[in-house]
C-alpha atoms as a PDB file:
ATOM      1  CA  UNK A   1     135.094  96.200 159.661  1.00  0.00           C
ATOM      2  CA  UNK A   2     136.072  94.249 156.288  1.00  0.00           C
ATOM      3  CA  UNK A   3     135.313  95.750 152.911  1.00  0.00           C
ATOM      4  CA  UNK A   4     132.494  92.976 151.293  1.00  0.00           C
ATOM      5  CA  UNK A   5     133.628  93.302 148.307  1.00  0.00           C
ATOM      6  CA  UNK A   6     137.412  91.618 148.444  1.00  0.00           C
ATOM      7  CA  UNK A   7     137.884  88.071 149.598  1.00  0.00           C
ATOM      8  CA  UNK A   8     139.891  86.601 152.044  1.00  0.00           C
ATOM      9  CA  UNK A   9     142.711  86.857 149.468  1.00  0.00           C
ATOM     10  CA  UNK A  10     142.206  90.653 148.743  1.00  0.00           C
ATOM     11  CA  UNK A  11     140.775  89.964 145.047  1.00  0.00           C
ATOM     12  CA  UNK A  12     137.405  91.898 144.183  1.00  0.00           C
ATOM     13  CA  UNK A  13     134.504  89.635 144.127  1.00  0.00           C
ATOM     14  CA  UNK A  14     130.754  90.298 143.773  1.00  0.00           C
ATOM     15  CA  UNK A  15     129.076  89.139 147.078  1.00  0.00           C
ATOM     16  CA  UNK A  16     127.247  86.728 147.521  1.00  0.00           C
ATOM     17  CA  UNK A  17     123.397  87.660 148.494  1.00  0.00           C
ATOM     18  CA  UNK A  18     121.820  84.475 147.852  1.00  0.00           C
ATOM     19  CA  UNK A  19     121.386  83.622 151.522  1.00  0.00           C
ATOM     20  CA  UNK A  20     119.453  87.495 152.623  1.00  0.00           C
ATOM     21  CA  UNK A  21     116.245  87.354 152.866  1.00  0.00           C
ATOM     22  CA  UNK A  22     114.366  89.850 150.245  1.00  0.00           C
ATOM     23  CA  UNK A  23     112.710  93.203 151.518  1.00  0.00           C
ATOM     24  CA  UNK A  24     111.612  96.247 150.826  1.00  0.00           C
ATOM     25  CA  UNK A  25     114.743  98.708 150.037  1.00  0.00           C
ATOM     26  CA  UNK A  26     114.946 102.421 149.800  1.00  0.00           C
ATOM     27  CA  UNK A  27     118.262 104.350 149.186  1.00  0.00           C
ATOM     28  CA  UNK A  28     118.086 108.743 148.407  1.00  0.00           C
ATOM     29  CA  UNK A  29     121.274 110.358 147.411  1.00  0.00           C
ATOM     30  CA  UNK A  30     121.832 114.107 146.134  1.00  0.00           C
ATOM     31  CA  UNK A  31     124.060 115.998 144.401  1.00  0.00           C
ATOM     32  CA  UNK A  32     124.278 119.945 143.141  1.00  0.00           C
ATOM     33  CA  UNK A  33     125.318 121.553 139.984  1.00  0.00           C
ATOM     34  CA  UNK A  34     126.909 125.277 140.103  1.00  0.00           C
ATOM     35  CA  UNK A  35     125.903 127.602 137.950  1.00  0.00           C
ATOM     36  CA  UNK A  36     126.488 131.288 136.814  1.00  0.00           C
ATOM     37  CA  UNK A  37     123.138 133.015 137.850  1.00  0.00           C
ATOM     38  CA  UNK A  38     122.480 133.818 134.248  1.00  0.00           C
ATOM     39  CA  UNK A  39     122.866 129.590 133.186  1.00  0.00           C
ATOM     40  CA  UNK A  40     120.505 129.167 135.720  1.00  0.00           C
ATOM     41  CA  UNK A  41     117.965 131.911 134.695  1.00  0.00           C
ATOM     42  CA  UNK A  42     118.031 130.293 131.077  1.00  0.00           C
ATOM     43  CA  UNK A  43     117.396 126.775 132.526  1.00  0.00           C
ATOM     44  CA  UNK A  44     114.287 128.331 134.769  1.00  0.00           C
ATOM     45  CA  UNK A  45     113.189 130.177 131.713  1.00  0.00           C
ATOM     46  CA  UNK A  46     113.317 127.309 129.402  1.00  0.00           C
ATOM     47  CA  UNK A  47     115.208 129.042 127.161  1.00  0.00           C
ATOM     48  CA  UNK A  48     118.394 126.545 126.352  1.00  0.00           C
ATOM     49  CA  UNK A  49     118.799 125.856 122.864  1.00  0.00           C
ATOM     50  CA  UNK A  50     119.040 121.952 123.804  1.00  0.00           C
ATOM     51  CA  UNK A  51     115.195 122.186 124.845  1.00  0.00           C
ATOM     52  CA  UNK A  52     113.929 121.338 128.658  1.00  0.00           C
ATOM     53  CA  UNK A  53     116.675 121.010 130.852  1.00  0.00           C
ATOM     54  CA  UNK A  54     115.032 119.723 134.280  1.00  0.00           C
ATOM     55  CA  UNK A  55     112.982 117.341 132.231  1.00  0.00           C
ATOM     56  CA  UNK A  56     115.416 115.790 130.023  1.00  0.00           C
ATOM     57  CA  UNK A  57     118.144 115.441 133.221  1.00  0.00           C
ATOM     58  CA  UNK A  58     115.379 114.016 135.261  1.00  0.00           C
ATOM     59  CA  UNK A  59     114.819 110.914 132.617  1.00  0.00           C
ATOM     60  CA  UNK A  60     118.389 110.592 132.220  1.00  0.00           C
ATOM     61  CA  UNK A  61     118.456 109.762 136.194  1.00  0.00           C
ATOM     62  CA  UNK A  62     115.891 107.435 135.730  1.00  0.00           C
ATOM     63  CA  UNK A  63     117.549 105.325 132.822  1.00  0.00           C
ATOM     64  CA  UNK A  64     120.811 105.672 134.518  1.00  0.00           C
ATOM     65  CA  UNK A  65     119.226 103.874 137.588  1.00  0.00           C
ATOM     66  CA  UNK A  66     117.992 100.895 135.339  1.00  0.00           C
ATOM     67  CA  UNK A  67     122.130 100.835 133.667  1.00  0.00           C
ATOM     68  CA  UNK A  68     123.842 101.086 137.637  1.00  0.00           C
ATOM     69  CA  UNK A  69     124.967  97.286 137.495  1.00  0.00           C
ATOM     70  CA  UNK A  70     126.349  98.021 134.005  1.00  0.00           C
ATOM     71  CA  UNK A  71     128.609 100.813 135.148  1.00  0.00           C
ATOM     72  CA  UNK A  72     129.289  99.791 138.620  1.00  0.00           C
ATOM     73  CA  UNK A  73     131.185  96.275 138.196  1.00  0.00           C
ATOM     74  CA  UNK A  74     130.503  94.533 140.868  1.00  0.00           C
ATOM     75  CA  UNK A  75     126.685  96.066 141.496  1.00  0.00           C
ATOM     76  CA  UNK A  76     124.089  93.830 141.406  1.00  0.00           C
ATOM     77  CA  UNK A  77     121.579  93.953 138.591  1.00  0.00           C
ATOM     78  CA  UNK A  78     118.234  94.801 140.741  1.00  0.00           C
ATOM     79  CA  UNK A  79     114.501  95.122 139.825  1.00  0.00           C
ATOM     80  CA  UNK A  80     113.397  98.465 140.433  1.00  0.00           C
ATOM     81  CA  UNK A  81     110.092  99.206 141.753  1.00  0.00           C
ATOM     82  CA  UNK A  82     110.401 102.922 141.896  1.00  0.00           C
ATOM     83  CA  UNK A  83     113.072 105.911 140.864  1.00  0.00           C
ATOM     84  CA  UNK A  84     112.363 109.805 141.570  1.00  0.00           C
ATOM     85  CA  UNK A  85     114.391 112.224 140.501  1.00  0.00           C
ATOM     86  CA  UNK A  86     114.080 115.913 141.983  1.00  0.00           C
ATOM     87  CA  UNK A  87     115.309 118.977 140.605  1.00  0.00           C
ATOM     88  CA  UNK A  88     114.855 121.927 142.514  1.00  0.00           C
ATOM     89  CA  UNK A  89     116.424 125.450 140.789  1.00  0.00           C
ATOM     90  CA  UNK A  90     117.999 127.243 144.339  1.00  0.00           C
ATOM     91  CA  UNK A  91     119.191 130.615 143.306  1.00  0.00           C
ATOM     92  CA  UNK A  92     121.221 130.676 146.650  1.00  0.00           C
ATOM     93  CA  UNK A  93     123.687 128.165 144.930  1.00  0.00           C
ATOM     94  CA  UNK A  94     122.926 128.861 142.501  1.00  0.00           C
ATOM     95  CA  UNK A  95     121.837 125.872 140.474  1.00  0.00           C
ATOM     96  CA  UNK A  96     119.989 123.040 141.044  1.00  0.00           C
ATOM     97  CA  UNK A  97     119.639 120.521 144.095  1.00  0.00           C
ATOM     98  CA  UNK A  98     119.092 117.008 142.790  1.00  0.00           C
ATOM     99  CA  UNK A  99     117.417 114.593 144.891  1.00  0.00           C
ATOM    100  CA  UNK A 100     117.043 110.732 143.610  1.00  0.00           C
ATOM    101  CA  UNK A 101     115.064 108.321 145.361  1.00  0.00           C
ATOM    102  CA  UNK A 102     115.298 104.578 144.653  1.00  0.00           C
ATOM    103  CA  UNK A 103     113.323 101.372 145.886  1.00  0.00           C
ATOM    104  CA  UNK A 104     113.102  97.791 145.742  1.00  0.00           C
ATOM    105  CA  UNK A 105     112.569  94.680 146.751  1.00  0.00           C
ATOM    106  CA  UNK A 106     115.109  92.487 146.780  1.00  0.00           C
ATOM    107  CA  UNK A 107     118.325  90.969 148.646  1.00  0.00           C
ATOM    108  CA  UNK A 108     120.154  94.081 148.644  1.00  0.00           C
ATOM    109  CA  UNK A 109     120.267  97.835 148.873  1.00  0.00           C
ATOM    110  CA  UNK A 110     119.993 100.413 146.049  1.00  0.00           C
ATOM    111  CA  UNK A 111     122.482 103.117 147.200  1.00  0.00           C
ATOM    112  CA  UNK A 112     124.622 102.901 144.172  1.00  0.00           C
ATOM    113  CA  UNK A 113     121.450 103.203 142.135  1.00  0.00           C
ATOM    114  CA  UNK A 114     120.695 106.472 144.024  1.00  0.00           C
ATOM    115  CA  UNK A 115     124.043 107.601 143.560  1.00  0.00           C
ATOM    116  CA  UNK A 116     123.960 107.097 140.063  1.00  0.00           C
ATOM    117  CA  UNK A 117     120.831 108.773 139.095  1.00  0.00           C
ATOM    118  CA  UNK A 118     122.143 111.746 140.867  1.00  0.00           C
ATOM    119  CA  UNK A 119     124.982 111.714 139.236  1.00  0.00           C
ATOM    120  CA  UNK A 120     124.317 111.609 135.823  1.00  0.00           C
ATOM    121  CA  UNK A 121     121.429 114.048 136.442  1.00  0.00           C
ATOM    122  CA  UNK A 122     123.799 116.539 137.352  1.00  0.00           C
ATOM    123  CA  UNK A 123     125.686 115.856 134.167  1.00  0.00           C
ATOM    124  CA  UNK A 124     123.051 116.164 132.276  1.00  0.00           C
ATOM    125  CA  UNK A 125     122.313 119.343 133.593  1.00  0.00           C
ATOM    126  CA  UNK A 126     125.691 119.866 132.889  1.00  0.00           C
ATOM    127  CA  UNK A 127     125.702 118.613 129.412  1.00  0.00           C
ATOM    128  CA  UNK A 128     122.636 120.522 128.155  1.00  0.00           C
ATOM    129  CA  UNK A 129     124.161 123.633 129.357  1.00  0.00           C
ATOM    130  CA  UNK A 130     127.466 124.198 128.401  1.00  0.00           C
ATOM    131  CA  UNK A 131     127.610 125.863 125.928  1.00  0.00           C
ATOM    132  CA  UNK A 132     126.737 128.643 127.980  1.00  0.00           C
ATOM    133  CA  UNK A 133     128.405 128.259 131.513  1.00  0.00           C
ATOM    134  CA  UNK A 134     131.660 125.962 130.835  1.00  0.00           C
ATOM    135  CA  UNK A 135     132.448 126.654 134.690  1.00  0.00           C
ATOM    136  CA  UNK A 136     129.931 124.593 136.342  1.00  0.00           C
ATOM    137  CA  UNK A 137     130.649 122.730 139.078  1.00  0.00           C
ATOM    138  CA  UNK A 138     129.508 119.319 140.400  1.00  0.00           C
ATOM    139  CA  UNK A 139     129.410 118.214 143.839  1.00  0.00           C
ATOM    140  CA  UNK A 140     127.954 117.073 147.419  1.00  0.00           C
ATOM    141  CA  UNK A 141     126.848 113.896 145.682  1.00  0.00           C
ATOM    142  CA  UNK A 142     125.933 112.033 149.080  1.00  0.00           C
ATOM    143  CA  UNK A 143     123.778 109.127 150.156  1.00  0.00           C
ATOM    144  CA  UNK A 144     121.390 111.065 152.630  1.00  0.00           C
ATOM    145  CA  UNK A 145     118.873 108.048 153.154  1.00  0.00           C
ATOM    146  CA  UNK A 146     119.391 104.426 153.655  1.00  0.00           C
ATOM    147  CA  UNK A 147     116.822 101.509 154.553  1.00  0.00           C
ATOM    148  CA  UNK A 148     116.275  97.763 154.613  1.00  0.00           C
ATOM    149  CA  UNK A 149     117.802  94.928 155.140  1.00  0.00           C
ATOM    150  CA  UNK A 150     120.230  93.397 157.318  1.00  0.00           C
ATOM    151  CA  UNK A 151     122.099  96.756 158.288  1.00  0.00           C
ATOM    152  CA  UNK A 152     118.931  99.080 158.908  1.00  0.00           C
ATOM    153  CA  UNK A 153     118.423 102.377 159.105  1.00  0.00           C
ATOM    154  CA  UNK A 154     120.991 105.274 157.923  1.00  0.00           C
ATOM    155  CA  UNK A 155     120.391 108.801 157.982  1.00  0.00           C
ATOM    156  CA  UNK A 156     122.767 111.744 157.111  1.00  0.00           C
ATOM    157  CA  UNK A 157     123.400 114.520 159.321  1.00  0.00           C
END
């Protein structure tokens, strides 16, 4: 299997969708953020100095969704019909689970918007909180859900 984004040369190029046809697209990624139990109490409590944590991550996963093609060179710019954001507090972690759906409809996928919003959801999280917990951890940032287009259907396991 070739890597779409190199020519035949091996130099990065931004491929070319002009020729797929346009449908409906949905891409859901997650991620986690470690936490000491006691970051995570303050977060559920609402008691960080920064204000609401869960609220103010979620919107930054939503605006990073709408900046993907600006951070991702050679993303397409897409128009987004739909971004949600999860965060679920999981004192098992403990943290919080992120989950970011993403939709569209258009001539190709929006897994690297997913991605993103769960990504800098969980730095947000991370950002509004460390002045308390410096040892958080970020990880298990995943596409989980994949559909439309030419390729299908992709599920994770």
């Amino acid at each position: 299997m070739a890597l779409t984004h190199f020519d035949g040369e091996g130099h990065a190029h931004m491929v070319d969708v002009s020729d797929k046809a346009v449908t409906s697209r949905i891409a859901t990624a997650e991620s986690w953020i470690k936490m000491r139990p006691e970051t995570l109490e303050i977060i559920i409590e609402g008691r960080a100095k920064k204000g609401d944590v869960l609220g103010v991550a979620r919107l930054a996963g939503i605006m990073a969704t709408k900046r993907t093609a600006d951070l991702i060179p050679l993303c397409h710019p897409l128009p987004i019909t739909k971004v949600a954001v999860d965060l679920v507090p999981d004192t098992d972690l403990p943290g919080i689970r992120i989950t970011a759906t993403v939709k569209t409809n258009g001539q190709t996928g929006v897994e690297m918007e997913a991605l993103t919003a769960a990504s800098v959801t969980a730095l947000t999280v991370y950002d509004m909180t460390k002045a308390v917990d410096k040892s958080m951890e970020i990880g298990g940032t995943r596409v989980i859900l994949k559909d439309g287009g030419k390729s299908g259907r992709y599920e994770a396991k």
